[in-house]
Protein backbone atom coordinates (compact mmCIF):
# COMPACT_ATOMS: atom_id res chain seq x y z
CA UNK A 1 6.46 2.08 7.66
CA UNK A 2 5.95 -1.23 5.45
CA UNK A 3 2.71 -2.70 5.75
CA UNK A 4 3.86 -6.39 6.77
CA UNK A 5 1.58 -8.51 8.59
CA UNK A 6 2.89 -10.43 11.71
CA UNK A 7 5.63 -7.89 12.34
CA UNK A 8 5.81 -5.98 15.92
CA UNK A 9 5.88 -2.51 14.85
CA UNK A 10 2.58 -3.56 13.10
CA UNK A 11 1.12 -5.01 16.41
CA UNK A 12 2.26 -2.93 17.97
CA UNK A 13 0.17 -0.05 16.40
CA UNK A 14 -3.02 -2.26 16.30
CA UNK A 15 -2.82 -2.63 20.05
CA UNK A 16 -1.85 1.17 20.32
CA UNK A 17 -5.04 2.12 18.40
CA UNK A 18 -7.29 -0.39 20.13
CA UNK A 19 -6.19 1.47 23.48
CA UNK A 20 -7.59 4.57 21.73
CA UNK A 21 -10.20 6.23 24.39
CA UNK A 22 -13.69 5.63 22.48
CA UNK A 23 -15.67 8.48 21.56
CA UNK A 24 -19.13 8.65 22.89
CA UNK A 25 -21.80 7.70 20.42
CA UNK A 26 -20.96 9.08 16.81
CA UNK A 27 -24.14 8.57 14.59
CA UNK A 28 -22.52 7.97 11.02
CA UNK A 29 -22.82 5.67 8.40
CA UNK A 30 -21.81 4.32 5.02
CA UNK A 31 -24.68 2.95 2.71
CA UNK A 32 -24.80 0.08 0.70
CA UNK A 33 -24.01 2.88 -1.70
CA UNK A 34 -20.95 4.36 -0.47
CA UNK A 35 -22.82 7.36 0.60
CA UNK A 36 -21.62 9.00 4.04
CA UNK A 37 -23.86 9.86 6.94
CA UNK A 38 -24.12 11.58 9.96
CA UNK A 39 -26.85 12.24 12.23
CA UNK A 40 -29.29 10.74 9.35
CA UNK A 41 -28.43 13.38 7.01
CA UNK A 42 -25.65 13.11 3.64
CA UNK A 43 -22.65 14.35 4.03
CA UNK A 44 -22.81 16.85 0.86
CA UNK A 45 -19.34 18.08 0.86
CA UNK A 46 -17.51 14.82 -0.81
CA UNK A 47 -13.82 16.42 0.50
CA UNK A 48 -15.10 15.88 3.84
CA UNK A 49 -16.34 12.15 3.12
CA UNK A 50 -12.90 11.86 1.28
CA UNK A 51 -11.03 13.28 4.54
CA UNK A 52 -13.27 10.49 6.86
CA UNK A 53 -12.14 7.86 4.26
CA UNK A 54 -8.12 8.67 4.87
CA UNK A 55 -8.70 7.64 8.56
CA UNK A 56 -11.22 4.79 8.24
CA UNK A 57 -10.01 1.43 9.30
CA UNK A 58 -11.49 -2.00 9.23
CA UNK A 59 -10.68 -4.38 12.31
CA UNK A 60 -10.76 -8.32 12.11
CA UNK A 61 -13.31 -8.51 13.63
CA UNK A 62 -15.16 -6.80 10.95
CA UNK A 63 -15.95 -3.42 12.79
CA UNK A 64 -15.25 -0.23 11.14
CA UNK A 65 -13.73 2.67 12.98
CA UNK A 66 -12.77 6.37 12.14
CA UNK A 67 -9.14 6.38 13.80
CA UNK A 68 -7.08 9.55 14.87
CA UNK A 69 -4.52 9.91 16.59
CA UNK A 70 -6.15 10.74 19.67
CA UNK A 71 -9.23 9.04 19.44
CA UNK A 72 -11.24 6.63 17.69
CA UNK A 73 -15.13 6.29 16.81
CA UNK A 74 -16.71 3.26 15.84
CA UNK A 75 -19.36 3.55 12.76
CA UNK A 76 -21.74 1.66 10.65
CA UNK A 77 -20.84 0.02 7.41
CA UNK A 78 -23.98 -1.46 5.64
CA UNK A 79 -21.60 -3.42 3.37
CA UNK A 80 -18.30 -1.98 2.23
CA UNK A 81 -17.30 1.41 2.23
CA UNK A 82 -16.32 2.06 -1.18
CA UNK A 83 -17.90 2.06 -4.73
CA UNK A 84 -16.38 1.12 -7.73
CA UNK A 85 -17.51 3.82 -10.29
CA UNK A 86 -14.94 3.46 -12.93
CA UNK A 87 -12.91 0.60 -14.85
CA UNK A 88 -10.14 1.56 -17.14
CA UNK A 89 -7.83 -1.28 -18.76
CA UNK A 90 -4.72 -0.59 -20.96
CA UNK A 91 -3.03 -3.62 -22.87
CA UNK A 92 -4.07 -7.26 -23.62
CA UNK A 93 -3.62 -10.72 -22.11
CA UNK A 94 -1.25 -11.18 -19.63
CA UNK A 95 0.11 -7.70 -20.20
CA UNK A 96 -3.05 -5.97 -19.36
CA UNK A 97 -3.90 -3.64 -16.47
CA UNK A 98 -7.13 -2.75 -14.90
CA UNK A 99 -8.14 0.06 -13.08
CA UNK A 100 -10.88 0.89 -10.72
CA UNK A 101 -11.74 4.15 -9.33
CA UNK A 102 -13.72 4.02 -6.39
CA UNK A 103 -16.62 6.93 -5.42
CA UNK A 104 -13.57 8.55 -3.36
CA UNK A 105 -11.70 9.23 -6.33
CA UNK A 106 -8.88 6.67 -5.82
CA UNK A 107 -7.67 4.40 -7.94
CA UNK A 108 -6.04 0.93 -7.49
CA UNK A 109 -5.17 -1.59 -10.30
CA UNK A 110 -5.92 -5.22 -10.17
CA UNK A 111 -2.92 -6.95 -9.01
CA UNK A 112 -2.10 -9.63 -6.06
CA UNK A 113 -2.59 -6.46 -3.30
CA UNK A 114 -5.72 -5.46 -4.77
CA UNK A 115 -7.70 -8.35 -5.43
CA UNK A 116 -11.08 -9.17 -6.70
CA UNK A 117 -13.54 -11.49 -5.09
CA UNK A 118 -17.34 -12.58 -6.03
CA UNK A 119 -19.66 -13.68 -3.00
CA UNK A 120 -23.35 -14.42 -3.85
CA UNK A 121 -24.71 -13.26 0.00
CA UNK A 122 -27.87 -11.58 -2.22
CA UNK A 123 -30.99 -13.39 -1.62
CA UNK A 124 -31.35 -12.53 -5.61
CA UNK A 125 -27.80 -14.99 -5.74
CA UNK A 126 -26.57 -12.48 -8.37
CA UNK A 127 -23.07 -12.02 -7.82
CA UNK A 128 -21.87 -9.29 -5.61
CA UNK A 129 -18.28 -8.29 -6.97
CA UNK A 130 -15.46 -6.82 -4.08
CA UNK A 131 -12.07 -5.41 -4.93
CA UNK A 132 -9.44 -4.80 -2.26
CA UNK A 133 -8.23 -1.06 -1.72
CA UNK A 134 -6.21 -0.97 1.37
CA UNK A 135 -6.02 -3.12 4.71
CA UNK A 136 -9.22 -4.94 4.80
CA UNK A 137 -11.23 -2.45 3.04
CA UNK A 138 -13.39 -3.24 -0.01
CA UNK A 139 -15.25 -1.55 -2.74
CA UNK A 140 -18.40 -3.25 -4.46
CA UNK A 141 -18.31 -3.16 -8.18
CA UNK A 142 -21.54 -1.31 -9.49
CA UNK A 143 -23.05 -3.35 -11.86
CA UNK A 144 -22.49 -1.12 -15.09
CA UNK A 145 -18.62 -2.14 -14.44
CA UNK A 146 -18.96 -5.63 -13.71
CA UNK A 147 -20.01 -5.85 -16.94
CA UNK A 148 -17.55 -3.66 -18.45
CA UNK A 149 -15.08 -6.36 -16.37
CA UNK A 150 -16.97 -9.58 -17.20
CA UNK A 151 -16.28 -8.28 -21.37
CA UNK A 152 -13.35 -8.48 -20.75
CA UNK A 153 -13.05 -11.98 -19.17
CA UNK A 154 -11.15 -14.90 -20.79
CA UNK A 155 -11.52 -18.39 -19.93
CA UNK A 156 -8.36 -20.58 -18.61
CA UNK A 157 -8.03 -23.99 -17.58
CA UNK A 158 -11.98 -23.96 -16.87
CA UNK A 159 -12.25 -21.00 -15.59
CA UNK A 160 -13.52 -17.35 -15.97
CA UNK A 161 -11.13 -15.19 -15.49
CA UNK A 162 -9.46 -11.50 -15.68
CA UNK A 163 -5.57 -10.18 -16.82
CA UNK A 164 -4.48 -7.78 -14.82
CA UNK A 165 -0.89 -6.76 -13.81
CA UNK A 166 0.73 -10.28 -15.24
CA UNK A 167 -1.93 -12.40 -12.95
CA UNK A 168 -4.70 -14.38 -14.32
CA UNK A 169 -7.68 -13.54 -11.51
CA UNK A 170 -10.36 -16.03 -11.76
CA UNK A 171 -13.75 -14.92 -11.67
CA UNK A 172 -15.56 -18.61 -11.31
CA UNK A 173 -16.00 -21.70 -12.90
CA UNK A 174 -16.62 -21.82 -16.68
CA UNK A 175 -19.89 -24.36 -16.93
């Protein structure tokens, strides 16, 4: 199955998994960390956290939910559920690629289905950088490789920006 928006095989497994009988109360979270909990306590084993991670999905409405096929259990997301713990970047300019590898050991590239965003929601207004991974899910960049990222920023046309995968993703306004 293609992941296009709008089309009715697509809908039509939204509304499916919306019609999903809700579990009763499932006490798990994700940190601001990335760190998976249940019933107050870690979860340890990170192949289990990795296994939750495969069926976690993010609705519009900004709810997170651990989706089977049989059932689906709503869960709390302090602010994304993913890390960024590692940046790797191969080539220069336009021909460059970067790589992030978030705390469940994936890693996606930089690139127009992947891509990065700053919001300053802090009260400290340092920026808070995001990076797509898969169908409304995000990863915050730890600060160690925002700056790895931000060394590697250019400016163009007045503005602060990253190569990656033949795009030119601005990062803000140069001042």
């Amino acid at each position: 199955m293609t992941d296009c928006q709008g089309t009715p095989e697509k809908e039509d497994l939204a509304e499916a998994t919306r019609m999903l009988p809700i579990t009763s109360e499932v006490d798990m979270r994700i940190d601001r960390n990335g760190i998976w909990y249940h019933e107050g306590r870690e979860i340890e084993r990170k192949a289990l956290a990795r296994l939750f991670s495969t069926v976690l999905q993010r609705e519009e409405a900004g709810t997170y939910w651990l989706v089977t096929p049989v059932e689906r259990a709503q869960i709390v997301v302090e602010d994304v559920p993913f890390t960024v713990v590692e940046l790797k970047n191969t080539g220069r300019g336009p021909d460059q690629v970067i790589s992030f590898r978030n705390n469940m050991d994936q890693w996606v590239n930089l690139d127009n289905e992947h891509p990065i965003r700053i919001d300053f929601k802090d009260v400290s207004d340092e920026p808070s950088p995001y990076i797509l991974i898969r169908k409304g899910l995000e990863a915050r960049i730890v600060r160690s490789a925002f700056y790895q990222l931000m060394d590697l920023a250019e400016e163009k046309d007045n503005k602060a920006g990253i190569w990656s995968s033949g795009m030119f993703h601005v990062l803000g306004d140069v001042e």
